[in-house]
PDB file of N, CA and C in Angstrom:
ATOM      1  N   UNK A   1       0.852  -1.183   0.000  1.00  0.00           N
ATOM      2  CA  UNK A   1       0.000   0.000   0.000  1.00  0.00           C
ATOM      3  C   UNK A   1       0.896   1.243   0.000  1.00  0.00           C
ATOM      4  N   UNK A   2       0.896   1.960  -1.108  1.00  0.00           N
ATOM      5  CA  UNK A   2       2.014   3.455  -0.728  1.00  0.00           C
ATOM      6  C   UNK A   2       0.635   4.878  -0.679  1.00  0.00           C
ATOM      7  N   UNK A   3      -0.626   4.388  -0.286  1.00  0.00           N
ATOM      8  CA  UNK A   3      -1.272   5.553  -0.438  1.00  0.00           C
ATOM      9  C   UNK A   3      -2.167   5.026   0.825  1.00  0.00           C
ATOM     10  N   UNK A   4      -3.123   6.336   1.420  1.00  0.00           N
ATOM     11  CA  UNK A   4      -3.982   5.657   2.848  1.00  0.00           C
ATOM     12  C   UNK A   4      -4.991   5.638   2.479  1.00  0.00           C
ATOM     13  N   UNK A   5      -5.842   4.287   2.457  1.00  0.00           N
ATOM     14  CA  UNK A   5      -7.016   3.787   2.313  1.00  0.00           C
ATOM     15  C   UNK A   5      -8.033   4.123   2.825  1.00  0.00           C
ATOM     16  N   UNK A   6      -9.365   4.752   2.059  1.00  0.00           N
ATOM     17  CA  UNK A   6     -10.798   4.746   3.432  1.00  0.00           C
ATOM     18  C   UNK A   6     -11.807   3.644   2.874  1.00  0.00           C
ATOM     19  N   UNK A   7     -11.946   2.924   3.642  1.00  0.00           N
ATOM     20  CA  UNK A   7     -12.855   1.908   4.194  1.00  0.00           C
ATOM     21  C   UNK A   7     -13.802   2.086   5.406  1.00  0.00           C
ATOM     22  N   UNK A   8     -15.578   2.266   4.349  1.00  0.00           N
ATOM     23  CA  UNK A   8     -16.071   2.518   5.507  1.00  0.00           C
ATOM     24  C   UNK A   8     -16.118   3.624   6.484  1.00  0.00           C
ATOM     25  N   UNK A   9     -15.813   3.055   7.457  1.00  0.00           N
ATOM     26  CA  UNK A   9     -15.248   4.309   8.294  1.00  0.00           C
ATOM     27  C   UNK A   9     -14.380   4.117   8.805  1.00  0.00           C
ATOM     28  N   UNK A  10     -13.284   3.569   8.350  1.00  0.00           N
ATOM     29  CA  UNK A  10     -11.633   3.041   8.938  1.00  0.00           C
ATOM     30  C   UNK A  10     -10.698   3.710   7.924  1.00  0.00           C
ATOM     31  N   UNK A  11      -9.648   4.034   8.393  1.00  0.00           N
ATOM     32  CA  UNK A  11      -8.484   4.523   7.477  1.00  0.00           C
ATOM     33  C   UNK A  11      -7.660   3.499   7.674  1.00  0.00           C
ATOM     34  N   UNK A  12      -6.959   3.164   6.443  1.00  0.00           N
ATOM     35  CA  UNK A  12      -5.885   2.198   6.534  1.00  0.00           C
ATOM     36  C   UNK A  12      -4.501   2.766   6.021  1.00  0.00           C
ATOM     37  N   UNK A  13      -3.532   2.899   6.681  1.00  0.00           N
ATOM     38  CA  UNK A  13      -2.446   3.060   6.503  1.00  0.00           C
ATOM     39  C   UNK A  13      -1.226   1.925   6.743  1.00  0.00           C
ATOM     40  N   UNK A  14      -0.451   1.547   5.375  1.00  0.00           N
ATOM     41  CA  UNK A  14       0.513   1.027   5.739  1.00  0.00           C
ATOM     42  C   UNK A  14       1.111   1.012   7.147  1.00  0.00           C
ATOM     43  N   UNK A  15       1.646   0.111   7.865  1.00  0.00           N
ATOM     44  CA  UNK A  15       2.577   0.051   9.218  1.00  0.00           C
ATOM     45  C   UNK A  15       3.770   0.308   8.664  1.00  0.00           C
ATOM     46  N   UNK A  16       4.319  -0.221   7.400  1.00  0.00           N
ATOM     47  CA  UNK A  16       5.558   0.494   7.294  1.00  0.00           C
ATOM     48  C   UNK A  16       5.887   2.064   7.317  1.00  0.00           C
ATOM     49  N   UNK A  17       5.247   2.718   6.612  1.00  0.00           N
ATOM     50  CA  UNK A  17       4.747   4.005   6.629  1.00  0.00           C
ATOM     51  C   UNK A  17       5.087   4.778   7.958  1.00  0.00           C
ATOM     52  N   UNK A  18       4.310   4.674   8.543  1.00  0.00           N
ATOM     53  CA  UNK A  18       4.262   5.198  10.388  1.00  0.00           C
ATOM     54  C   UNK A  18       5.750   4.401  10.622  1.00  0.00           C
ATOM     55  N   UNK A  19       5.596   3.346  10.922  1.00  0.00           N
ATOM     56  CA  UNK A  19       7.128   3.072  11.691  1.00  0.00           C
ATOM     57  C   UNK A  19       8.538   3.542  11.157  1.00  0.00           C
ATOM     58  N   UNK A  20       8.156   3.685   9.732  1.00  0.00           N
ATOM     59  CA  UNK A  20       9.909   5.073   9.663  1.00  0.00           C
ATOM     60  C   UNK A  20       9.460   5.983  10.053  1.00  0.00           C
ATOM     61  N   UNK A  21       7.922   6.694   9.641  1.00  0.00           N
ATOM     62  CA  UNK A  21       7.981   7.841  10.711  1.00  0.00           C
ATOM     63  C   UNK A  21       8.083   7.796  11.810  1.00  0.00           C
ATOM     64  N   UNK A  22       8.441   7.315  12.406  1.00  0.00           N
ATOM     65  CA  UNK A  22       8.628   7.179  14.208  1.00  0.00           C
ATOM     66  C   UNK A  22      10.126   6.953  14.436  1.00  0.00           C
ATOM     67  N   UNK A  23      10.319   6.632  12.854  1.00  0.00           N
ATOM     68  CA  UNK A  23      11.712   5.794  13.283  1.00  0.00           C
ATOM     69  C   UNK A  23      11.896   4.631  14.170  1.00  0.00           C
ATOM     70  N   UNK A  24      11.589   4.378  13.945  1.00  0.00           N
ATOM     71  CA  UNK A  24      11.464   2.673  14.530  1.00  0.00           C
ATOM     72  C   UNK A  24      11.256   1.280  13.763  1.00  0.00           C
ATOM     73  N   UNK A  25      12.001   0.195  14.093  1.00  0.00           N
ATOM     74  CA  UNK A  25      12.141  -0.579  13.310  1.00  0.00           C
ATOM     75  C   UNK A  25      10.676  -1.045  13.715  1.00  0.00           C
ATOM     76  N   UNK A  26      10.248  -1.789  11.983  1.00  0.00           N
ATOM     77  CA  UNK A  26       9.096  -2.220  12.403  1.00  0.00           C
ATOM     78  C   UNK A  26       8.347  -3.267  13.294  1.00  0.00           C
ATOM     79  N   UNK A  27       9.387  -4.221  13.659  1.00  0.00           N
ATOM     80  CA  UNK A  27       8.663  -5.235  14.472  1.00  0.00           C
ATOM     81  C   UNK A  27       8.458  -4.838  16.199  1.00  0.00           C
ATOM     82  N   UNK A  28       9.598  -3.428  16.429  1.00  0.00           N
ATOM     83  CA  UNK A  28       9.255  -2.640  17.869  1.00  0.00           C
ATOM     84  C   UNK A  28       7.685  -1.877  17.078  1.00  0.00           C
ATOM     85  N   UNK A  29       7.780  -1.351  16.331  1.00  0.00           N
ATOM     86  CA  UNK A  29       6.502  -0.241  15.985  1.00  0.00           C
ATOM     87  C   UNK A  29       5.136  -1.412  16.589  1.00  0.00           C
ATOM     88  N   UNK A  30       5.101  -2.497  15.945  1.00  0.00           N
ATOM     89  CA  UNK A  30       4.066  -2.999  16.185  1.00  0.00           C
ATOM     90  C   UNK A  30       4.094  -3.911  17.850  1.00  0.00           C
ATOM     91  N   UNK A  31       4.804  -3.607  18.670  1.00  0.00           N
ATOM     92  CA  UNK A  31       4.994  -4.521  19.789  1.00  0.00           C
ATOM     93  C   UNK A  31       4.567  -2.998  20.490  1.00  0.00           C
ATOM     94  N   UNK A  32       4.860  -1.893  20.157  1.00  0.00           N
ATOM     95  CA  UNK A  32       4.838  -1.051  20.831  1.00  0.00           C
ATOM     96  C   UNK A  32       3.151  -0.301  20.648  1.00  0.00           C
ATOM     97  N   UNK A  33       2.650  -0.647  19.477  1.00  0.00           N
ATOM     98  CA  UNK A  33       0.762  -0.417  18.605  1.00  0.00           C
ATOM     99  C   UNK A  33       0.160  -1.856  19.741  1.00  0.00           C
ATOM    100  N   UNK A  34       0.479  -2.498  19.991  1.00  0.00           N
ATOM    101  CA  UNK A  34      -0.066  -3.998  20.781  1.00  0.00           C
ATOM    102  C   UNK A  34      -0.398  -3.282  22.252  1.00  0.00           C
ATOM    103  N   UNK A  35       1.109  -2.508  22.971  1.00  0.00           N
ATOM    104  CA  UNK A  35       1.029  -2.023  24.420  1.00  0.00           C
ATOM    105  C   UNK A  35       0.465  -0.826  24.240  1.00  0.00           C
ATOM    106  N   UNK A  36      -0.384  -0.626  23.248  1.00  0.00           N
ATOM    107  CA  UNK A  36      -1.196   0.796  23.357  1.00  0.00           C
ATOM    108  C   UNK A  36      -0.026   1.847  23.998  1.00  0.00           C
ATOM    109  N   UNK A  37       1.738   1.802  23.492  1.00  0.00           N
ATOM    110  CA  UNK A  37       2.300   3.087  23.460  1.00  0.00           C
ATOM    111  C   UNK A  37       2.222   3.850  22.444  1.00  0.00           C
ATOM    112  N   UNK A  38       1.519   3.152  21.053  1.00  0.00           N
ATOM    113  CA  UNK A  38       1.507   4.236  19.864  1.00  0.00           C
ATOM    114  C   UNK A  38       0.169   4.626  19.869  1.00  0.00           C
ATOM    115  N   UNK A  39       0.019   6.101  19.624  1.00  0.00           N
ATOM    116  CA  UNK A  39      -1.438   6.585  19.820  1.00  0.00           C
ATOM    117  C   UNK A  39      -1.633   7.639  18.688  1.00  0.00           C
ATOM    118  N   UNK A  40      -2.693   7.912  18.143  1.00  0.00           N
ATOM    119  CA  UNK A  40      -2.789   8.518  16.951  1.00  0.00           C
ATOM    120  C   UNK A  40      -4.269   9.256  17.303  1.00  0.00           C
ATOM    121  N   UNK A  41      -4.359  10.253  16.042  1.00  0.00           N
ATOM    122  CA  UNK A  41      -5.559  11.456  15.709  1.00  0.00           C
ATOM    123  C   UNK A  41      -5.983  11.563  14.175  1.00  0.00           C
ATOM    124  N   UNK A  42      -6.911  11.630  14.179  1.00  0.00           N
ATOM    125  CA  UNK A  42      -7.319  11.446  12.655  1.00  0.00           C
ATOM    126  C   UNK A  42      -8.042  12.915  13.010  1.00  0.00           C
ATOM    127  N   UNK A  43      -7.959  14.564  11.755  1.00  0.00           N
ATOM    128  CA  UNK A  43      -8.611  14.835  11.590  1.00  0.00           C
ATOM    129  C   UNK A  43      -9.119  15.206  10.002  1.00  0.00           C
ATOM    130  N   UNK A  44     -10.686  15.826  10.064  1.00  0.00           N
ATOM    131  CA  UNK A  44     -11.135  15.843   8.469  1.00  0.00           C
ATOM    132  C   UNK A  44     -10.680  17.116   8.246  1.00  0.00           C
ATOM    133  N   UNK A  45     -10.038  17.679   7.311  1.00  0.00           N
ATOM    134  CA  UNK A  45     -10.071  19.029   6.989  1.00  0.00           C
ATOM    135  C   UNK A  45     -11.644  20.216   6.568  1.00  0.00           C
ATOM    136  N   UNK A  46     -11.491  20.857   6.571  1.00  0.00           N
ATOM    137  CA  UNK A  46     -13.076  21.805   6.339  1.00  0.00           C
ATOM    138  C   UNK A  46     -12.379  22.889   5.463  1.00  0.00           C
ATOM    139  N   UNK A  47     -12.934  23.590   4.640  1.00  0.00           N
ATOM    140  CA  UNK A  47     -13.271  24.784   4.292  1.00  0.00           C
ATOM    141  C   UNK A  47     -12.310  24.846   2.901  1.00  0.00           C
ATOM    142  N   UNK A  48     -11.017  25.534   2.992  1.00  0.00           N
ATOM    143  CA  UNK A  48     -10.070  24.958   2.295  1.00  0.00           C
ATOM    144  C   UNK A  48      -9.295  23.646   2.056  1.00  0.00           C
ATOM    145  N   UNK A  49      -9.575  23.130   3.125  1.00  0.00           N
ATOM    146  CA  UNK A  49      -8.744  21.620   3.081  1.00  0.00           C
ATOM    147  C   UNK A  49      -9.738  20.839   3.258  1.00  0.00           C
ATOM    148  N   UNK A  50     -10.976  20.828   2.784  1.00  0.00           N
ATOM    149  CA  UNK A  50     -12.207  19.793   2.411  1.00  0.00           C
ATOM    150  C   UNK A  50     -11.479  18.833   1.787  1.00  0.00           C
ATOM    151  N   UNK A  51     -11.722  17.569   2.340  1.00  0.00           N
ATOM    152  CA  UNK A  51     -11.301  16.423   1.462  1.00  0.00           C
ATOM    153  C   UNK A  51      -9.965  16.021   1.850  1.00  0.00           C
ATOM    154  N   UNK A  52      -9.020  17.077   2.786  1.00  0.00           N
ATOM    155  CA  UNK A  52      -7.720  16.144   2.983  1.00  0.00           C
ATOM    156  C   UNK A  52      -7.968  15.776   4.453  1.00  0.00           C
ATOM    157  N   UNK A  53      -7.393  14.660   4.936  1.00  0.00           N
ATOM    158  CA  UNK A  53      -7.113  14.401   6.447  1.00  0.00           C
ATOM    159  C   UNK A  53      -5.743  14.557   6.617  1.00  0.00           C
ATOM    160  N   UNK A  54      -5.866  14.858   8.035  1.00  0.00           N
ATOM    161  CA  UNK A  54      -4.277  15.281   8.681  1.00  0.00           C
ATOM    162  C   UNK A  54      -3.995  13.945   9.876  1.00  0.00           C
ATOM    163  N   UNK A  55      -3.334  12.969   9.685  1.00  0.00           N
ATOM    164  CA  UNK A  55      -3.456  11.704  10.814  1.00  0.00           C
ATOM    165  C   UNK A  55      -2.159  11.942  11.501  1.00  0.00           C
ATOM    166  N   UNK A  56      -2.222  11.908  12.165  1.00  0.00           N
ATOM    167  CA  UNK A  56      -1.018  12.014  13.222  1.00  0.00           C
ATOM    168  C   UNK A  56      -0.501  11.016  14.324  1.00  0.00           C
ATOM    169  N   UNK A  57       0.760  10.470  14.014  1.00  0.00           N
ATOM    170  CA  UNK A  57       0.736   9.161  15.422  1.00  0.00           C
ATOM    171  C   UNK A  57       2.019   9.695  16.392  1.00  0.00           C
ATOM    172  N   UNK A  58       1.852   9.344  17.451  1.00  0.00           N
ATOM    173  CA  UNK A  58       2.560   9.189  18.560  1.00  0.00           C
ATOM    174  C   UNK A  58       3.087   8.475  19.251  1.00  0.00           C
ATOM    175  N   UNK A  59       4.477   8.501  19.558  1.00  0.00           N
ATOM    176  CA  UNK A  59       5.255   7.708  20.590  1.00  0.00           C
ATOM    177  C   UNK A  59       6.075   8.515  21.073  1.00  0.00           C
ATOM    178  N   UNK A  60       6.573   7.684  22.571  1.00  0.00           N
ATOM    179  CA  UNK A  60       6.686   8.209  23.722  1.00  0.00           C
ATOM    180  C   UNK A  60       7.726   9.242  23.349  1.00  0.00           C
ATOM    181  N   UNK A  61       8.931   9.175  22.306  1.00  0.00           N
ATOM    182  CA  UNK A  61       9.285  10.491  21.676  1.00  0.00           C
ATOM    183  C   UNK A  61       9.201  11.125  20.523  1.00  0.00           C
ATOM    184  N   UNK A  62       8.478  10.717  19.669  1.00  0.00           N
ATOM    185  CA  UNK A  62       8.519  11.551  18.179  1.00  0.00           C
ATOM    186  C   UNK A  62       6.801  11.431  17.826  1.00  0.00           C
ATOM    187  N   UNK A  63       6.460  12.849  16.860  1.00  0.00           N
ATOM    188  CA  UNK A  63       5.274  12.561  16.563  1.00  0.00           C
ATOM    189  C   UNK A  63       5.329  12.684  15.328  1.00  0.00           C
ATOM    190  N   UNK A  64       4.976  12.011  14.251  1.00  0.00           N
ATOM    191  CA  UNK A  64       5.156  11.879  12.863  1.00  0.00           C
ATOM    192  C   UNK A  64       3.317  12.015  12.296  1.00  0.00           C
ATOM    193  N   UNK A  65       3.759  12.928  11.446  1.00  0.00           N
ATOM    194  CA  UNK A  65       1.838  13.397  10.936  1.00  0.00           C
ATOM    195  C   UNK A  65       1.766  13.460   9.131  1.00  0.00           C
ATOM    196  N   UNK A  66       0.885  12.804   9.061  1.00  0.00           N
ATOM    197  CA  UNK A  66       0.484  12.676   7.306  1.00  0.00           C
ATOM    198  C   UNK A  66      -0.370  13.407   6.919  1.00  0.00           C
ATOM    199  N   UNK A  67      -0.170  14.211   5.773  1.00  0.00           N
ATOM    200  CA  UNK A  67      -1.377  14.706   5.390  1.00  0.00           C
ATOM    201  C   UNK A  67      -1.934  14.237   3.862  1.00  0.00           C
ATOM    202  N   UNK A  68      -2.772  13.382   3.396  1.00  0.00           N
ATOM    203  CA  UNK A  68      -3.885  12.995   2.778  1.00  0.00           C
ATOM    204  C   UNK A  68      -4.684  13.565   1.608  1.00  0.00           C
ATOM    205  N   UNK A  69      -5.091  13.401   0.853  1.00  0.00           N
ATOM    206  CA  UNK A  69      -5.590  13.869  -0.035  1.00  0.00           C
ATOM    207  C   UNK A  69      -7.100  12.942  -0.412  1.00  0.00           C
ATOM    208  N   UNK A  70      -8.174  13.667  -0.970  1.00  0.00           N
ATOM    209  CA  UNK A  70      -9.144  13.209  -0.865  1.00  0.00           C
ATOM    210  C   UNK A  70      -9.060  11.659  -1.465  1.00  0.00           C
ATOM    211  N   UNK A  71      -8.075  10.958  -2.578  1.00  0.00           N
ATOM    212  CA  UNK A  71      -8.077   9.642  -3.077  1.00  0.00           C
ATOM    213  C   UNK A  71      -6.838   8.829  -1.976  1.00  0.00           C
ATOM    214  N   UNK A  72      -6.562   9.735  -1.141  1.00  0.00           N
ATOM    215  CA  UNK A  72      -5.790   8.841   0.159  1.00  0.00           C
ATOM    216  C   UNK A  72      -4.146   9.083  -0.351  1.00  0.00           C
ATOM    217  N   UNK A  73      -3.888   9.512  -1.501  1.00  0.00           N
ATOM    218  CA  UNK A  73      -2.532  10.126  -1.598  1.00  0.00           C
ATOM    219  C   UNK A  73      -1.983  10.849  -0.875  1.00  0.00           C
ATOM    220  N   UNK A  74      -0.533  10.512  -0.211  1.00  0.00           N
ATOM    221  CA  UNK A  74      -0.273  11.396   1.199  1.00  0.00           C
ATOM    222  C   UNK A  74       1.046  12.326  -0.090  1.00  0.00           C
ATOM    223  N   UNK A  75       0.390  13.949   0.522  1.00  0.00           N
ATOM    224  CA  UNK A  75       0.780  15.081  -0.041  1.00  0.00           C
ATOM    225  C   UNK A  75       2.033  15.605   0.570  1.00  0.00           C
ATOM    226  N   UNK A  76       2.338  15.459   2.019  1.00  0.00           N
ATOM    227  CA  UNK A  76       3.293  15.700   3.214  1.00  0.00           C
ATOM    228  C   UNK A  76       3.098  14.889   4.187  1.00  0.00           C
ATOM    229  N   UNK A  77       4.467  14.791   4.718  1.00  0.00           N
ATOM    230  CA  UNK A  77       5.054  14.374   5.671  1.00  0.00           C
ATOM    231  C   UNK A  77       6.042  14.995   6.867  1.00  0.00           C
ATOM    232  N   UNK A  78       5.364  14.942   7.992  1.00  0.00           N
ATOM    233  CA  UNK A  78       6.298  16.134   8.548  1.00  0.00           C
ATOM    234  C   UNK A  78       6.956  14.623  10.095  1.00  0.00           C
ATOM    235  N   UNK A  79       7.870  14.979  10.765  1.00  0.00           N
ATOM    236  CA  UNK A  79       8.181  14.416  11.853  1.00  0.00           C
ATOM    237  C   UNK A  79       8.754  15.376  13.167  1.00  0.00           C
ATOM    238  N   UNK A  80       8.876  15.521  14.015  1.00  0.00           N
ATOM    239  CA  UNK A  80       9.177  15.950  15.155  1.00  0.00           C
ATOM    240  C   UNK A  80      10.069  14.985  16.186  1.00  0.00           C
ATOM    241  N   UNK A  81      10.791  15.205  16.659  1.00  0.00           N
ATOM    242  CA  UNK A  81      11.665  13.977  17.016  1.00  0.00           C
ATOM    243  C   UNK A  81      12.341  15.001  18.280  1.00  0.00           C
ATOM    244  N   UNK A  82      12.241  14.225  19.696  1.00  0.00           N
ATOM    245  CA  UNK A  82      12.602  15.096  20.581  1.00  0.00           C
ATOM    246  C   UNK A  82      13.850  14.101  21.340  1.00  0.00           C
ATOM    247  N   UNK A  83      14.949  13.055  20.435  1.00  0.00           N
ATOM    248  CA  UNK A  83      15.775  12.605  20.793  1.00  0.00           C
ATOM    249  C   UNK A  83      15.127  11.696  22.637  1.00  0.00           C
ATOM    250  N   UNK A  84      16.028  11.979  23.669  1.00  0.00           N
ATOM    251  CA  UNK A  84      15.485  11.304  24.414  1.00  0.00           C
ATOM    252  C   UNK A  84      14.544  12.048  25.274  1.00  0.00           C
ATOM    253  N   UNK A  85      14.007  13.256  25.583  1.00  0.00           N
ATOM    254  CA  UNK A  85      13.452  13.522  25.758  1.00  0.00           C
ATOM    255  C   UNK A  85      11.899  13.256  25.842  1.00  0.00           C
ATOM    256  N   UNK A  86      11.292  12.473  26.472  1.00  0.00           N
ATOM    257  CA  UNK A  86       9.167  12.735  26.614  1.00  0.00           C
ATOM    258  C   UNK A  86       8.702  14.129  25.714  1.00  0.00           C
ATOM    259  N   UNK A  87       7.969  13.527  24.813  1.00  0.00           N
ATOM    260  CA  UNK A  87       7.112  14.141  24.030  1.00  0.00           C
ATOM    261  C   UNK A  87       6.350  15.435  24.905  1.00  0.00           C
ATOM    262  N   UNK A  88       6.135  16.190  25.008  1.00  0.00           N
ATOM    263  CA  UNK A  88       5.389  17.665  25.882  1.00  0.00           C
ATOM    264  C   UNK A  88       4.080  17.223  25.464  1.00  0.00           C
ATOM    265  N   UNK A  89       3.450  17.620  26.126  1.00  0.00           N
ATOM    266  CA  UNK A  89       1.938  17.576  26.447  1.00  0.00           C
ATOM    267  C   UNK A  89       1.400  18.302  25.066  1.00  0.00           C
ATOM    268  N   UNK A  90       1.917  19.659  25.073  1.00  0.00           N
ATOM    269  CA  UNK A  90       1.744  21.048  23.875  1.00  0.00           C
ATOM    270  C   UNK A  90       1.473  19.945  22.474  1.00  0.00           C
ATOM    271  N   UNK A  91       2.594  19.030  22.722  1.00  0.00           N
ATOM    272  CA  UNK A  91       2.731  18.233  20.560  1.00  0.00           C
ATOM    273  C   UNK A  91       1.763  17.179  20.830  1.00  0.00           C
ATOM    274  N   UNK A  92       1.303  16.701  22.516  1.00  0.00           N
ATOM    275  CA  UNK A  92       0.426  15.248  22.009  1.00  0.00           C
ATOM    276  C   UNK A  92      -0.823  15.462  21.184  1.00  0.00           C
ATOM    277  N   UNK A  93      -1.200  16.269  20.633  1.00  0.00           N
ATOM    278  CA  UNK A  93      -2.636  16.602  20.113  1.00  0.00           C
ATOM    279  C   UNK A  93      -2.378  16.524  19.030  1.00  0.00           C
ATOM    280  N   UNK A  94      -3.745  16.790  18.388  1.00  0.00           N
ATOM    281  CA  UNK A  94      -4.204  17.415  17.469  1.00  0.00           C
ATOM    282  C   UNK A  94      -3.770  18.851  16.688  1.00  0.00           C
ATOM    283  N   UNK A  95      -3.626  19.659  15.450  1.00  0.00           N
ATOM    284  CA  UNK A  95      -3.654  21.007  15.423  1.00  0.00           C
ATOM    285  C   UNK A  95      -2.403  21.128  15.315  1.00  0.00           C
TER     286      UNK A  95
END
């Protein structure tokens, strides 16, 4: 899959995808999606950005966010990476 899927009412995104964004090899990404440490936000865009979603996932240090296009083509990619440092409260969201 190199594009994010809507099904329904589920988004599907590759795991490879997210786990370089996190930087993390993938078989921690998914041991770490199992212990509910990876946590994510899906939102819909409005007005001007009708039709794209902005998904965003989280771990305990980096937050890596996709942004979407109405056929699920991801347009950007941004990451945040706070080395060893805990993620701040301010980046766990949304926005």
């Amino acid at each position: 899959m190199t594009k994010v899927d809507f099904e329904d009412d589920s988004i599907q995104v590759d795991a490879t995808i997210i786990a370089e964004g996190l930087g993390m090899a993938l078989p921690l990404f998914r041991e770490e999606m199992q212990a509910g440490r990876i946590t994510s936000v899906v939102e819909r865009g409005v007005d001007t950005d009708l039709g794209r979603h902005r998904l965003t996932f989280f771990s305990a240090h980096r937050r890596f966010r996709l942004i979407v296009d109405q056929h699920g083509f991801i347009v950007q990619r941004s990451a945040l990476d706070f080395g060893e440092a805990p993620l701040p409260a301010s980046v766990h969201r949304g926005g």
